[in-house]
Protein backbone atom coordinates (compact mmCIF):
# COMPACT_ATOMS: atom_id res chain seq x y z
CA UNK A 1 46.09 15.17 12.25
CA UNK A 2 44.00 13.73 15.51
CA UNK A 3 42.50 17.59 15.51
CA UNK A 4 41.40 17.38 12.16
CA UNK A 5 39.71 14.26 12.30
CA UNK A 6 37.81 15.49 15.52
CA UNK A 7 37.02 19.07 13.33
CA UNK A 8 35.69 16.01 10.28
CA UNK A 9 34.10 14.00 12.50
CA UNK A 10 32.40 16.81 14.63
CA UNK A 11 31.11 18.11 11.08
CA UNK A 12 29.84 14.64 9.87
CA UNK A 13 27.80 14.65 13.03
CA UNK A 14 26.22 18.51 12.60
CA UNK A 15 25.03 17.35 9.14
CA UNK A 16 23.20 13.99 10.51
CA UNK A 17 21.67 16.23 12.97
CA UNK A 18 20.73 18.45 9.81
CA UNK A 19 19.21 15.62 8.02
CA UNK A 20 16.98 14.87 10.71
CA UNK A 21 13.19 16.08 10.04
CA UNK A 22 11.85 18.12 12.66
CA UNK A 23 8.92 15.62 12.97
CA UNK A 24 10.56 11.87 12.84
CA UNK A 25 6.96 10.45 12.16
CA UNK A 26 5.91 13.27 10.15
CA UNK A 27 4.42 10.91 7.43
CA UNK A 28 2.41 9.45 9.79
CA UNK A 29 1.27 12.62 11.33
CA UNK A 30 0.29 13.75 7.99
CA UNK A 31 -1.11 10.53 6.81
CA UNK A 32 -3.98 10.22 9.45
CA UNK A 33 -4.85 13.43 9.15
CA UNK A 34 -5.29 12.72 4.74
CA UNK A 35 -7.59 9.63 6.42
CA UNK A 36 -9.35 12.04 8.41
CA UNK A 37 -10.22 14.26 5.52
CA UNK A 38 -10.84 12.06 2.78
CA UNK A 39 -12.64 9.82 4.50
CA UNK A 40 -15.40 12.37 5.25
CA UNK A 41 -15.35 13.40 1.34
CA UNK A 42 -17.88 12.78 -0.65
CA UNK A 43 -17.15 10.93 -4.21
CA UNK A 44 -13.42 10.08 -2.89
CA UNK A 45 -13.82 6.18 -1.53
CA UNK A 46 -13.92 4.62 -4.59
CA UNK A 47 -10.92 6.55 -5.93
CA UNK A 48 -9.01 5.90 -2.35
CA UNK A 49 -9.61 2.63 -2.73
CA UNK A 50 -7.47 2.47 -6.20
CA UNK A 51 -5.20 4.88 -4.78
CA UNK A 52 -4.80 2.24 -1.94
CA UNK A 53 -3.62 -0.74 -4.57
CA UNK A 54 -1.32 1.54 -7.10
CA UNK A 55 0.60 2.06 -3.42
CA UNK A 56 0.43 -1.04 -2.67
CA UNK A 57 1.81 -2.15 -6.12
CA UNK A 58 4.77 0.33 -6.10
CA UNK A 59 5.85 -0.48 -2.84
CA UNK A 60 6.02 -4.17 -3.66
CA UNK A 61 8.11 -3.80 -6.81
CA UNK A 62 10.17 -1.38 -5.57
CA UNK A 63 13.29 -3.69 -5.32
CA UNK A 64 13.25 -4.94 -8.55
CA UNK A 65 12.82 -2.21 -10.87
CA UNK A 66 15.32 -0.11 -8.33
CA UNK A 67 17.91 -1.17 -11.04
CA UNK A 68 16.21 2.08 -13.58
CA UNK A 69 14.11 3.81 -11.15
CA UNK A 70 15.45 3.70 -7.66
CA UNK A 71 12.85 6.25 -5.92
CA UNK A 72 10.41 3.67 -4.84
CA UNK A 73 13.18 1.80 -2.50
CA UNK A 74 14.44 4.93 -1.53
CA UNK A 75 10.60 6.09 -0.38
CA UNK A 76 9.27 2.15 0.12
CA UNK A 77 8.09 2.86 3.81
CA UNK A 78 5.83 6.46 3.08
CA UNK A 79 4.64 4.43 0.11
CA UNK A 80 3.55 1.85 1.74
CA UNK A 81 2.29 3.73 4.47
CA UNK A 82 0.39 5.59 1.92
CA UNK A 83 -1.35 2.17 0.50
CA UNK A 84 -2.60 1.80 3.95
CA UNK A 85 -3.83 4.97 5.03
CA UNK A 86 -5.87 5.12 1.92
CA UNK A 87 -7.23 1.75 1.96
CA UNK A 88 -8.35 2.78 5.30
CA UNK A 89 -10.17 5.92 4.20
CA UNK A 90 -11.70 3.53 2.09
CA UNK A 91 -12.66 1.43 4.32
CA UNK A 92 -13.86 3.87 6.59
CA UNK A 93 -15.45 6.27 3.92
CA UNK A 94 -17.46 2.70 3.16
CA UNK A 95 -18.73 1.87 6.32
CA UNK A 96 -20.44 5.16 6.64
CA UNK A 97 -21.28 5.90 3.52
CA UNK A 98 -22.22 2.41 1.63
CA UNK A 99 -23.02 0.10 4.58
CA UNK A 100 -24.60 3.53 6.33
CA UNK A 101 -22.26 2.38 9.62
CA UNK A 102 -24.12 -1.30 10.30
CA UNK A 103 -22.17 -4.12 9.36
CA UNK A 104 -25.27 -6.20 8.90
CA UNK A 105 -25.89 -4.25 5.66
CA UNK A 106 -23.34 -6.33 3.70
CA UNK A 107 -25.94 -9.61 4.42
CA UNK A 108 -28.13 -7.90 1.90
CA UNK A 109 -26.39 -8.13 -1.00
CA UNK A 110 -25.77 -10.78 -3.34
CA UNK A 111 -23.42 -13.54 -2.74
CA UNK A 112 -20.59 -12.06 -5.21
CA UNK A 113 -21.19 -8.84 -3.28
CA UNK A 114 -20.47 -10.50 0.28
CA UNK A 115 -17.50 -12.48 -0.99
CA UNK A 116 -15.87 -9.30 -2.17
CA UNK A 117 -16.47 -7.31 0.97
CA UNK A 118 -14.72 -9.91 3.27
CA UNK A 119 -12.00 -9.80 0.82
CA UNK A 120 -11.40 -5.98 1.15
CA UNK A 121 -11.73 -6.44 4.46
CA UNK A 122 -9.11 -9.25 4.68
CA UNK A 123 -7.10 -7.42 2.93
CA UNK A 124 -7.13 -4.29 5.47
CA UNK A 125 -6.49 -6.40 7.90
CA UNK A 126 -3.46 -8.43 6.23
CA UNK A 127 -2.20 -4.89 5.24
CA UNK A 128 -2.30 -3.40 8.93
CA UNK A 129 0.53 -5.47 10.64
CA UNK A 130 3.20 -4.43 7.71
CA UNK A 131 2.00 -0.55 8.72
CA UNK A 132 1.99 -1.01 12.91
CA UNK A 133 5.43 -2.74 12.64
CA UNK A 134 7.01 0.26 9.87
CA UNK A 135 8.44 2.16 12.82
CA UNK A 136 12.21 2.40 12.63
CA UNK A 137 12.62 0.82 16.39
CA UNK A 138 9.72 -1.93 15.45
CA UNK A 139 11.91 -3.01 12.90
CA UNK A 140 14.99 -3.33 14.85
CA UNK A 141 13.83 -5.73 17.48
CA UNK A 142 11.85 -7.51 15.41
CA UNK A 143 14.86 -8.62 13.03
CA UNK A 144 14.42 -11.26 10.24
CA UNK A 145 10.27 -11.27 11.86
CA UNK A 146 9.70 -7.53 10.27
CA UNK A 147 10.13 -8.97 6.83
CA UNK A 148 8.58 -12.02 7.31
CA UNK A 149 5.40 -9.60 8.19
CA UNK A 150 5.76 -7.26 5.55
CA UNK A 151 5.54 -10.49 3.26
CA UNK A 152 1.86 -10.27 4.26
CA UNK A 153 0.94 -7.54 1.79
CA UNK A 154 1.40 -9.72 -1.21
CA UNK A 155 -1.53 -11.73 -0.34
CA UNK A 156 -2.88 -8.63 0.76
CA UNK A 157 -2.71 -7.42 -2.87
CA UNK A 158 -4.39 -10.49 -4.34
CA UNK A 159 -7.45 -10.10 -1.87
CA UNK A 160 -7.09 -6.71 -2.85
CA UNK A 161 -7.70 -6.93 -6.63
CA UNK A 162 -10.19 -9.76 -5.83
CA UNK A 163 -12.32 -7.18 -3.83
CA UNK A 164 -11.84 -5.38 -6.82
CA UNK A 165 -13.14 -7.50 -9.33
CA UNK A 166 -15.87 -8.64 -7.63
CA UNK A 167 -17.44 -5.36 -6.54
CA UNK A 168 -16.35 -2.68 -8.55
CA UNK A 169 -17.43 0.54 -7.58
CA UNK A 170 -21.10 -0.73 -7.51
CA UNK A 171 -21.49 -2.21 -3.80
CA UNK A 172 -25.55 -2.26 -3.85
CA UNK A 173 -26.53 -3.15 -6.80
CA UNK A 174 -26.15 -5.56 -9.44
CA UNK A 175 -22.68 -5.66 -10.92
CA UNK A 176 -23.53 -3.37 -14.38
CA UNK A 177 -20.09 -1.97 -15.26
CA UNK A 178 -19.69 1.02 -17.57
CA UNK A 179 -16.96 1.08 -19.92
CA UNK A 180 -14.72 2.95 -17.91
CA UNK A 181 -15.60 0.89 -14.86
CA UNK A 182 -14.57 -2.00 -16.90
CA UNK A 183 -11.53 -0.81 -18.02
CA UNK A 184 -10.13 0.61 -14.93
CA UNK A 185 -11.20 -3.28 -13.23
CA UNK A 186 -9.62 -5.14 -16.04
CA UNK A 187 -5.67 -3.12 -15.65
CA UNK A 188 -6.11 -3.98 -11.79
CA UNK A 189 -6.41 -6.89 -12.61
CA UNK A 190 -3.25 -6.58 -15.43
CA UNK A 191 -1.49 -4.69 -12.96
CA UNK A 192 -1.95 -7.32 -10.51
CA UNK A 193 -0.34 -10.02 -12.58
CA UNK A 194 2.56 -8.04 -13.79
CA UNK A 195 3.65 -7.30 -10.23
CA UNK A 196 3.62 -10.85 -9.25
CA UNK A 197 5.55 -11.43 -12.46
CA UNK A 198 8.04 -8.79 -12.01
CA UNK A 199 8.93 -10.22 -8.38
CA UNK A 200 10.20 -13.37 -10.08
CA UNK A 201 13.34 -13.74 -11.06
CA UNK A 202 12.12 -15.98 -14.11
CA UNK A 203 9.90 -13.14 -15.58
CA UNK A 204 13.57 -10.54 -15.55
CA UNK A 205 15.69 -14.01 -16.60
CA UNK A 206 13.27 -14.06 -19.52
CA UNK A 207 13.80 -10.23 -20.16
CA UNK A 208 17.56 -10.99 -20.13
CA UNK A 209 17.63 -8.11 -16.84
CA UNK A 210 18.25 -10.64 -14.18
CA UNK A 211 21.88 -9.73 -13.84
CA UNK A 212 20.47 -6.11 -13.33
CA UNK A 213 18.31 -7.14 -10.34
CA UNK A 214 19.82 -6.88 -6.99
């Protein structure tokens, strides 16, 4: 009997090492090179930027609606990752490309302008703790602290939508949205509600789900 449970446990222990990826980091790897390239890309900040808060959103309802669609808790860290790293490009494919690389440039625009930069960038920077600290080993010693930081993207997501709402995808000049400018601003900002909403436990109660929610 002892030999068999060496044989079982000797197997349990080839199939971890199985599950292993060859690269432990390889999201990351792949992830700043994505920043690298899209960031360069002409026509891709604006849609980066989006990209940036539908990750954002999914990761922060993953727990909740993991009781019908458990893929986003299973994935929660790459997605998350993901909402940084393209917020980033965004970020980066902005500087160089709307404020032509001098800070200063965001002083000549209008007042509604201004306020919506500093919220983007507020937001980047709210967002980049949660990503430093998603390291398996990070998380670990920091203990009860890692989710106390990773409780900084929900502001992160209102600042976020606010940048949003307040730019658009015009950063120079006056704020003259076309219909489909409009339209993709106004479900941000839809979006952005519902996911506050759906991490209450009043909004499921309300559904009758809140027994489903873990």
């Amino acid at each position: 009997m002892k030999t068999k449970s060496k044989v079982l446990q000797q197997n349990q222990k080839a199939q971890q090492k199985l599950k292993k990826p060859l690269f432990p980091y390889g999201d990351w790897i792949a992830i700043v090179l994505g920043v690298i390239i899209l960031s360069k890309t002409d026509g891709m900040g604006h849609h980066l930027g989006h990209a940036g808060i539908f990750f954002l959103m999914l990761a922060l309802i993953a727990r909740p609606i993991s009781f019908w669609w458990n893929i986003p808790l299973k994935y929660r860290r790459t997605i998350g990752i993901f909402a940084f790293a393209a917020t980033l490009a965004h970020a980066i494919y902005a500087f160089f490309h709307v404020l032509n690389g001098n800070v200063a440039t965001i002083s000549e625009m209008i007042s509604r302008h201004q306020w919506g930069i500093w919220a983007g960038i507020i937001a980047l920077a709210t967002m980049t703790p949660a990503a430093i600290t998603s390291f398996p080993f990070l998380q670990r010693k920091l203990g009860k602290r890692w989710r106390q930081i990773h409780l900084l993207t929900v502001p992160a997501l209102a600042l976020a939508a606010l940048h949003t709402i307040l730019i658009g995808p015009h950063y120079m000049a006056e704020l003259q949205l076309e219909l489909e400018d409009s339209l993709r601003t106004y479900g941000i900002v839809i979006l952005t509600i519902l996911v506050f909403l759906m991490r209450r436990r009043m909004f499921w109660s309300i559904l009758r789900l809140r027994k489903m929610i873990k």
